[in-house]
N, C-alpha and C. Protein backbone atom coordinates (compact mmCIF):
# COMPACT_ATOMS: atom_id res chain seq x y z
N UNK A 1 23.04 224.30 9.20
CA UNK A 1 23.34 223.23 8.27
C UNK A 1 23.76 222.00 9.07
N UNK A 2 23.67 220.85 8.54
CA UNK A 2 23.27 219.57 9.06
C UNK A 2 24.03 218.52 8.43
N UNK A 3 25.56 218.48 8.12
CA UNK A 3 26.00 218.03 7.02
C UNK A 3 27.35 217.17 7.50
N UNK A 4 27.80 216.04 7.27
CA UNK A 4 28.91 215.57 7.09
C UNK A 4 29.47 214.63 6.38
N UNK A 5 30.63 214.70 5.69
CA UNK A 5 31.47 214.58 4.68
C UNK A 5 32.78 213.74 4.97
N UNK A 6 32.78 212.45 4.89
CA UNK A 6 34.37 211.92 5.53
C UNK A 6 34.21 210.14 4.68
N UNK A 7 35.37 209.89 5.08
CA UNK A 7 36.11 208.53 4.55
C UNK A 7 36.20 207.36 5.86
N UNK A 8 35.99 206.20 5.54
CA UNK A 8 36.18 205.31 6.50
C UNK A 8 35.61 203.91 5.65
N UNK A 9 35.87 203.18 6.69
CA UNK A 9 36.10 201.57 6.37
C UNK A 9 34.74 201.09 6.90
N UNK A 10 34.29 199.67 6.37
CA UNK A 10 33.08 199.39 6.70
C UNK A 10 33.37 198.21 7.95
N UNK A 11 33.43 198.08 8.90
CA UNK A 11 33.59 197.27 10.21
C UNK A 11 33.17 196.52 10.40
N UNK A 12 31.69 195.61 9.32
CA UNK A 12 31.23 194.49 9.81
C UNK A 12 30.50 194.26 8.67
N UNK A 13 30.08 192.88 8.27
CA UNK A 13 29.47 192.52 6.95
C UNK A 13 28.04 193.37 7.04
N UNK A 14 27.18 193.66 5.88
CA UNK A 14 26.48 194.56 6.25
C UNK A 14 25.45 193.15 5.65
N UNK A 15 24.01 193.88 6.22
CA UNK A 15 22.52 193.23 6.15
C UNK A 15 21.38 194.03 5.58
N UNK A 16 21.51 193.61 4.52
CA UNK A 16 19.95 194.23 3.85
C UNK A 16 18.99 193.89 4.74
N UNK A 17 17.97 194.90 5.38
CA UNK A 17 16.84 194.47 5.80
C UNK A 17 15.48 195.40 5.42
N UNK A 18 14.30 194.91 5.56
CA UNK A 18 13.22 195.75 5.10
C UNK A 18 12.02 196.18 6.49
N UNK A 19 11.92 197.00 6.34
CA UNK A 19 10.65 197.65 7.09
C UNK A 19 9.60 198.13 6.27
N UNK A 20 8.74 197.32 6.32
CA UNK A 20 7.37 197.95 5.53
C UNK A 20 7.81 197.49 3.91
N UNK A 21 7.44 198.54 3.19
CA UNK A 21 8.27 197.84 1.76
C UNK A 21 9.50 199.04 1.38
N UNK A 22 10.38 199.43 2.28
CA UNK A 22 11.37 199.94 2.40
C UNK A 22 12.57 199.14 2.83
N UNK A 23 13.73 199.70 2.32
CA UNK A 23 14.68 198.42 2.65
C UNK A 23 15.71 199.58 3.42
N UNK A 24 16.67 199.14 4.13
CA UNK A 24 17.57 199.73 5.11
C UNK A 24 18.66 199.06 5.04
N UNK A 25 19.66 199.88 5.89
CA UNK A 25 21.04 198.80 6.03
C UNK A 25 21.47 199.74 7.07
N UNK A 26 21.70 199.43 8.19
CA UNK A 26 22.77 200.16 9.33
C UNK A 26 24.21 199.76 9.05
N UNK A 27 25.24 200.02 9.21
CA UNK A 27 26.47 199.38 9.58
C UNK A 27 27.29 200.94 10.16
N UNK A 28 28.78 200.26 10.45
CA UNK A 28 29.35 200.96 11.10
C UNK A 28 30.46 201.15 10.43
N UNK A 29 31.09 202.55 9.92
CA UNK A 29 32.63 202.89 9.35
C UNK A 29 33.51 203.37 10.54
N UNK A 30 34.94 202.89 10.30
CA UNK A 30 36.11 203.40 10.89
C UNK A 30 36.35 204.43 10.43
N UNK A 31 36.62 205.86 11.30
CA UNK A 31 37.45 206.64 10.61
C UNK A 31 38.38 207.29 11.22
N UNK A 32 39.40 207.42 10.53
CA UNK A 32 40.59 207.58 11.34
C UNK A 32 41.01 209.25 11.24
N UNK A 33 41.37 209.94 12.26
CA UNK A 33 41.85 211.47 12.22
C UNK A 33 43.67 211.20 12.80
N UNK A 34 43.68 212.34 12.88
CA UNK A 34 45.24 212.42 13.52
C UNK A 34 46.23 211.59 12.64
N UNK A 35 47.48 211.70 13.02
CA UNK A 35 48.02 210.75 12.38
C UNK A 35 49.87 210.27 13.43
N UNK A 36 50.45 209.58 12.90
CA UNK A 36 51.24 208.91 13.74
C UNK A 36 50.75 208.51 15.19
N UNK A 37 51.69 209.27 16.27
CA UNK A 37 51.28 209.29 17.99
C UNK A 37 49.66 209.63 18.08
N UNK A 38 49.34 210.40 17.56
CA UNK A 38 48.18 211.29 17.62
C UNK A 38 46.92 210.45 16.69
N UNK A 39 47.37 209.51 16.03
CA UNK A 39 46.35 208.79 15.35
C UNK A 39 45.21 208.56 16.13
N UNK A 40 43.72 208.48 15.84
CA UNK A 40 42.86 208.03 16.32
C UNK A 40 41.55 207.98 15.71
N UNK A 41 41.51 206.44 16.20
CA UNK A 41 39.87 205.88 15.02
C UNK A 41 38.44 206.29 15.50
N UNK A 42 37.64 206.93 14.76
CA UNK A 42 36.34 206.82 15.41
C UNK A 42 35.00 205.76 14.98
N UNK A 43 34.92 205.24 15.21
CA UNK A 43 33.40 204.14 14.55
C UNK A 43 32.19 205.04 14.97
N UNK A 44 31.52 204.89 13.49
CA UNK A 44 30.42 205.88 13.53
C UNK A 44 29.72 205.34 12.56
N UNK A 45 28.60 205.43 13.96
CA UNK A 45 27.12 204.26 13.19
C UNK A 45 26.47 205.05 11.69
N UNK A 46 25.76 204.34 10.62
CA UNK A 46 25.65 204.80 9.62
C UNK A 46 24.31 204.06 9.14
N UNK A 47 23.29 204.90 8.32
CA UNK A 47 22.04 204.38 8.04
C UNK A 47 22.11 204.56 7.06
N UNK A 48 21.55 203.72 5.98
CA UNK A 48 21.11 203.60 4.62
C UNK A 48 19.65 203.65 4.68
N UNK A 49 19.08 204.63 3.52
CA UNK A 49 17.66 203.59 3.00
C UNK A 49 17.42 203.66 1.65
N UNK A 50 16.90 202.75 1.15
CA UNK A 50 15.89 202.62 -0.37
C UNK A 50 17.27 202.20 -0.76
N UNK A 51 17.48 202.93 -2.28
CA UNK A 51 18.32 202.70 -3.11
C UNK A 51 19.41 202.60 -2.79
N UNK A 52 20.02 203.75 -2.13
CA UNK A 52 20.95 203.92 -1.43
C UNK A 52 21.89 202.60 -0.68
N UNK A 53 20.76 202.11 0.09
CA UNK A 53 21.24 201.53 0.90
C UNK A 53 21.21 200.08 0.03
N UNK A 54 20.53 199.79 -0.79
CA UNK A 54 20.53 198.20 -1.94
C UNK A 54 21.77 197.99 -2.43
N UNK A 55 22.44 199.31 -3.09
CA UNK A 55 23.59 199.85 -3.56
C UNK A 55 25.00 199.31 -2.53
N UNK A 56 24.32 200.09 -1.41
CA UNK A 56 26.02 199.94 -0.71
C UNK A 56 25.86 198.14 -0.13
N UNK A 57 24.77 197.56 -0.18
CA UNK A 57 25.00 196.00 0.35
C UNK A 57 25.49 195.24 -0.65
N UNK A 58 24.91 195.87 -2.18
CA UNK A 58 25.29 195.10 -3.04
C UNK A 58 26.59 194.78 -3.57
N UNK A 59 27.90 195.96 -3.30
CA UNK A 59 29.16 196.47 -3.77
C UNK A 59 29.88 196.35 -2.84
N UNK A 60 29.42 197.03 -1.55
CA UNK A 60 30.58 196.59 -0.80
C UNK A 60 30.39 195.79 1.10
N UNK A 61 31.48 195.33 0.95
CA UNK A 61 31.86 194.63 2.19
C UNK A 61 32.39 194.93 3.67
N UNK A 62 32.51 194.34 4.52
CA UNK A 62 33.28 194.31 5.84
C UNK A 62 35.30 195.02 4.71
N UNK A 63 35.20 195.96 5.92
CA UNK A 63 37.09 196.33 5.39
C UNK A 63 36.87 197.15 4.16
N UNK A 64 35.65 197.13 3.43
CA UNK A 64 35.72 198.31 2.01
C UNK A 64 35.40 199.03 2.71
N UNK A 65 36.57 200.25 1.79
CA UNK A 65 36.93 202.18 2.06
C UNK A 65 35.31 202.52 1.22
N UNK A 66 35.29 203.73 2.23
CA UNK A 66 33.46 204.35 1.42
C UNK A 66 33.87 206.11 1.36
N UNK A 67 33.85 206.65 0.57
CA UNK A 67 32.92 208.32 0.94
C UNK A 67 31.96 208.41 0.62
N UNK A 68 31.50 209.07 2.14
CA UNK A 68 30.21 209.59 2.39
C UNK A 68 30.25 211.01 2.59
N UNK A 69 29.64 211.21 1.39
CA UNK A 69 29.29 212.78 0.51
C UNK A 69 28.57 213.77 1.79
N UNK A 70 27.02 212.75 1.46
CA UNK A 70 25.83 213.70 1.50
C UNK A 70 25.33 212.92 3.01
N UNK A 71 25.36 213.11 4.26
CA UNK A 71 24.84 212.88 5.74
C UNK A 71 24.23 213.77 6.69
N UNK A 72 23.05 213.01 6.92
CA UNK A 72 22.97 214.22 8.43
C UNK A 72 23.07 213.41 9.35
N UNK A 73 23.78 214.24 10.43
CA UNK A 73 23.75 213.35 11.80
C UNK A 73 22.38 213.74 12.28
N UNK A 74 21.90 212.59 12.84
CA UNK A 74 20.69 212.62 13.83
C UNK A 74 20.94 211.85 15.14
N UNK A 75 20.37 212.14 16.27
CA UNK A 75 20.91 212.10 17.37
C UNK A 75 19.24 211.31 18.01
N UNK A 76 19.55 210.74 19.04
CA UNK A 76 18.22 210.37 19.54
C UNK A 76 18.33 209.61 20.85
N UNK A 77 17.33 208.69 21.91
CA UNK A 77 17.80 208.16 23.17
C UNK A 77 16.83 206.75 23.54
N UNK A 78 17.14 206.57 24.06
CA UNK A 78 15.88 205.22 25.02
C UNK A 78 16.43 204.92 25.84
N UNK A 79 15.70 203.87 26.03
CA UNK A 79 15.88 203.70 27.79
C UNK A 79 16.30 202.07 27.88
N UNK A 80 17.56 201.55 28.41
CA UNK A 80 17.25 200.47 28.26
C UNK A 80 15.83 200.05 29.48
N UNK A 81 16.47 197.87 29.65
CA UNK A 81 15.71 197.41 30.68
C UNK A 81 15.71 197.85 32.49
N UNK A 82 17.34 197.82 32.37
CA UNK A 82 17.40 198.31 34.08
C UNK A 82 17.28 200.06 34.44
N UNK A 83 16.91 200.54 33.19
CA UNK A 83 16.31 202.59 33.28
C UNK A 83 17.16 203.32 32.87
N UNK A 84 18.35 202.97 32.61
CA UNK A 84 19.69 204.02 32.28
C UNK A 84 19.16 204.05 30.82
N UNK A 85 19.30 205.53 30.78
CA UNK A 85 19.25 206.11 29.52
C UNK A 85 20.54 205.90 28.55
N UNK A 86 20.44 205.82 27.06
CA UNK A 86 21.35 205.41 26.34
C UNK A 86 21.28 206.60 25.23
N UNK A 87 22.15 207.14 25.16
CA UNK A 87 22.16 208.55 24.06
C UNK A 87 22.84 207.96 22.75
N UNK A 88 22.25 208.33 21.29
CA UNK A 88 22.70 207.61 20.29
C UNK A 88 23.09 208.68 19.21
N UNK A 89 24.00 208.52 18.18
CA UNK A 89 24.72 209.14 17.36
C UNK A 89 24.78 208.44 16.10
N UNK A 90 24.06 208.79 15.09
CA UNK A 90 24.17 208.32 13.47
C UNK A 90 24.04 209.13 12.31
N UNK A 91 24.73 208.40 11.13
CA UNK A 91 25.32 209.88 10.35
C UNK A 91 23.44 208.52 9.43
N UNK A 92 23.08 209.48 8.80
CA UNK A 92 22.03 209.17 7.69
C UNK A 92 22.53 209.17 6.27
N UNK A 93 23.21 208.57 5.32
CA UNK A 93 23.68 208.96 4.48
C UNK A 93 22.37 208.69 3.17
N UNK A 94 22.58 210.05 2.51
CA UNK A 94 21.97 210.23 1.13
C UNK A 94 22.79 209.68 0.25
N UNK A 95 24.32 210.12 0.36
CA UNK A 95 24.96 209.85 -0.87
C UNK A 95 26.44 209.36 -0.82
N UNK A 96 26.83 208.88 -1.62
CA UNK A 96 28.41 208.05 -0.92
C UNK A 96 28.81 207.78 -2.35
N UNK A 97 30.40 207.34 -2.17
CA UNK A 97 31.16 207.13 -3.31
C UNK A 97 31.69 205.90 -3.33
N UNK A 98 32.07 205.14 -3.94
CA UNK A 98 33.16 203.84 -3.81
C UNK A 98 34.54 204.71 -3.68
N UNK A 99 35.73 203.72 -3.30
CA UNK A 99 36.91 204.09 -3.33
C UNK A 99 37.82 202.65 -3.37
N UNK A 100 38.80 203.48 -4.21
CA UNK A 100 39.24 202.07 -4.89
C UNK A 100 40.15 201.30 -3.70
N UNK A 101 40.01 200.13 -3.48
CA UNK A 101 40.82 199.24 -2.21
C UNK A 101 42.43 199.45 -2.53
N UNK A 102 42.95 198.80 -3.72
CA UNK A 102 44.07 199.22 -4.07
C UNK A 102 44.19 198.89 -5.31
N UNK A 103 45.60 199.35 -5.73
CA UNK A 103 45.77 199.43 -7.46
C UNK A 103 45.04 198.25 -8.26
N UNK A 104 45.06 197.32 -8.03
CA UNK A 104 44.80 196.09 -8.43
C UNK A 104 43.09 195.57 -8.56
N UNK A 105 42.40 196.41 -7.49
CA UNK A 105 41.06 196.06 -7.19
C UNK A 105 40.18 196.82 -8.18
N UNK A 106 39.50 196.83 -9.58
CA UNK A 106 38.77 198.17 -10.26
C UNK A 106 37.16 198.10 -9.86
N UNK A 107 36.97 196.42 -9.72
CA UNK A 107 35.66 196.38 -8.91
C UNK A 107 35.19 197.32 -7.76
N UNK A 108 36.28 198.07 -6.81
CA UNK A 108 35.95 198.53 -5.60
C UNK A 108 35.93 200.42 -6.10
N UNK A 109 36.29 200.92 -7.17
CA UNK A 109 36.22 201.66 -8.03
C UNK A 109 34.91 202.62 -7.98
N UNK A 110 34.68 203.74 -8.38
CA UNK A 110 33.90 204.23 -8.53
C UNK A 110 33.67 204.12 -10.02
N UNK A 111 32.36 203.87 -10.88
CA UNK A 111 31.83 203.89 -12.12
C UNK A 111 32.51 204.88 -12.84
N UNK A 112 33.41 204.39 -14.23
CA UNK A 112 33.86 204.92 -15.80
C UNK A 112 32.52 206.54 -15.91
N UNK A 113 33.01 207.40 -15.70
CA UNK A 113 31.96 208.01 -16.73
C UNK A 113 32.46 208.04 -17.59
N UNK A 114 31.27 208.54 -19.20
CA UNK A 114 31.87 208.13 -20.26
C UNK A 114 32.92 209.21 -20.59
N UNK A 115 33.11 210.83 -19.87
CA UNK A 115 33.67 211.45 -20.47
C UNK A 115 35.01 211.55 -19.96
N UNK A 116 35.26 210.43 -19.03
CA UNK A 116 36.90 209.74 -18.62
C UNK A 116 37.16 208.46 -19.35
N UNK A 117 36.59 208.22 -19.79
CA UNK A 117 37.07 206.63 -20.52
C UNK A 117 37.58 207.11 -21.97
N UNK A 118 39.21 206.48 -22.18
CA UNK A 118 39.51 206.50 -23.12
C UNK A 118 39.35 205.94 -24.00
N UNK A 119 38.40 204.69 -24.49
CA UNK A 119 38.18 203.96 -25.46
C UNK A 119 37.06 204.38 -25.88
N UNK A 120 36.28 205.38 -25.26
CA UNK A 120 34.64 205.87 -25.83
C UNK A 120 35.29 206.84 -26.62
N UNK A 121 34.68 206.65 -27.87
CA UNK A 121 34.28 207.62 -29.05
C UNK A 121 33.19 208.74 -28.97
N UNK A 122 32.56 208.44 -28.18
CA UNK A 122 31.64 209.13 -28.18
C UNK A 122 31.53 210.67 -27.47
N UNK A 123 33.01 210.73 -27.21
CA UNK A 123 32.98 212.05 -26.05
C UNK A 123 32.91 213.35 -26.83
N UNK A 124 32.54 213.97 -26.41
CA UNK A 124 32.07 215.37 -27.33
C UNK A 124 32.84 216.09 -27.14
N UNK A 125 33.02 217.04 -28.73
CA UNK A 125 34.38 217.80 -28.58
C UNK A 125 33.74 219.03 -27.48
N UNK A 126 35.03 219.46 -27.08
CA UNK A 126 34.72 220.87 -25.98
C UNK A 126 34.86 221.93 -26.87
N UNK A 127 34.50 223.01 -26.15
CA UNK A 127 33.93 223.77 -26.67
C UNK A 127 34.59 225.44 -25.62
N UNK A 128 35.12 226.27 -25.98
CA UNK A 128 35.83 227.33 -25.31
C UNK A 128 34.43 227.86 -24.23
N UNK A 129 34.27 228.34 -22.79
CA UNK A 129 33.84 229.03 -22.49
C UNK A 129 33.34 230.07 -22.53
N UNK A 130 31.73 230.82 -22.63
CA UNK A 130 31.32 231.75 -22.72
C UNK A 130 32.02 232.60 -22.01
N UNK A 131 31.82 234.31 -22.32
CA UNK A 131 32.63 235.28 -21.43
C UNK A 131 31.53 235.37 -20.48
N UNK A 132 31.56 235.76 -19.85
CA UNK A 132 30.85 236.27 -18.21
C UNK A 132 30.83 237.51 -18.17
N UNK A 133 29.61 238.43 -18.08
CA UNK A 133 29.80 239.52 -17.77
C UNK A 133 28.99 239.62 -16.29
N UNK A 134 29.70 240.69 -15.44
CA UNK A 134 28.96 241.06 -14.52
C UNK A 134 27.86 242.27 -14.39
N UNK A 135 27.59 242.49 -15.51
CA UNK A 135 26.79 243.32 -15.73
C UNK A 135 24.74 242.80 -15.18
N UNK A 136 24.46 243.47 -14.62
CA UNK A 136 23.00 242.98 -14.57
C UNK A 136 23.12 242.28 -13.42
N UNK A 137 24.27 242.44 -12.83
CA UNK A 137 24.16 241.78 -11.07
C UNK A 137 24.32 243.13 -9.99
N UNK A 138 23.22 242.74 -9.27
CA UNK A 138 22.64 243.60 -7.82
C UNK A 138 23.55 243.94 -7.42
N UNK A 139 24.74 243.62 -7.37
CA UNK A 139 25.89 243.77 -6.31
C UNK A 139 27.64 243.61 -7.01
């Protein structure tokens, strides 16, 4: 499995750009482990594409908090001009969350669904859970 899951800050204004009729966005998140003495930040390059990536240029900024759900790291190399090889590290993200900046900010928010919003009428009553039997399982 090929997967990573973490929180961090966006480090530099980001740039919609297109290849072909695909659109992209690289940028770079802070993320911080440890904490007090032991604190320490890592910046870790990050790729968008298609929707995904229209999304995160459109909402958020340099300094906006992100989770990123759904990533694979992919790894890869070249060469610069004077021959030294350059080894590279980027998370690919499929899927990501907003997170709110602070109390005050709801723009930076992740989207109302309707069945958290208290002014929708429309939420459907619940309904008790079926029983579960384990019957008819292999094991």
């Amino acid at each position: 499995m090929n997967k990573w899951i973490g929180t961090g800050r966006i480090v530099r204004d980001l740039e919609l750009k297109q290849t072909g009729d695909k659109s992209y966005v690289k940028f770079v998140i802070a993320n911080d482990t440890g904490y007090g003495e032991h604190k320490q930040t890592n910046f870790l390059q990050c790729i968008a594409w298609g929707k995904t990536a229209e999304t995160i240029c459109s909402y958020l900024r340099k300094g906006s908090p992100i989770i990123i759900e759904d990533s694979e790291i992919v790894t890869g190399s070249y060469e610069k001009k004077d021959g030294t090889k350059v080894y590279t590290t980027e998370l690919k993200v499929f899927r990501f969350e907003f997170m709110m900046k602070d109390s005050q900010s709801k723009s930076e928010s992740s989207p109302v669904h309707p069945a958290d919003d208290p002014d929708d009428d429309t939420v459907s009553e619940t309904t008790e859970p079926e029983e579960f039997s384990n019957d008819g399982l292999p094991f």
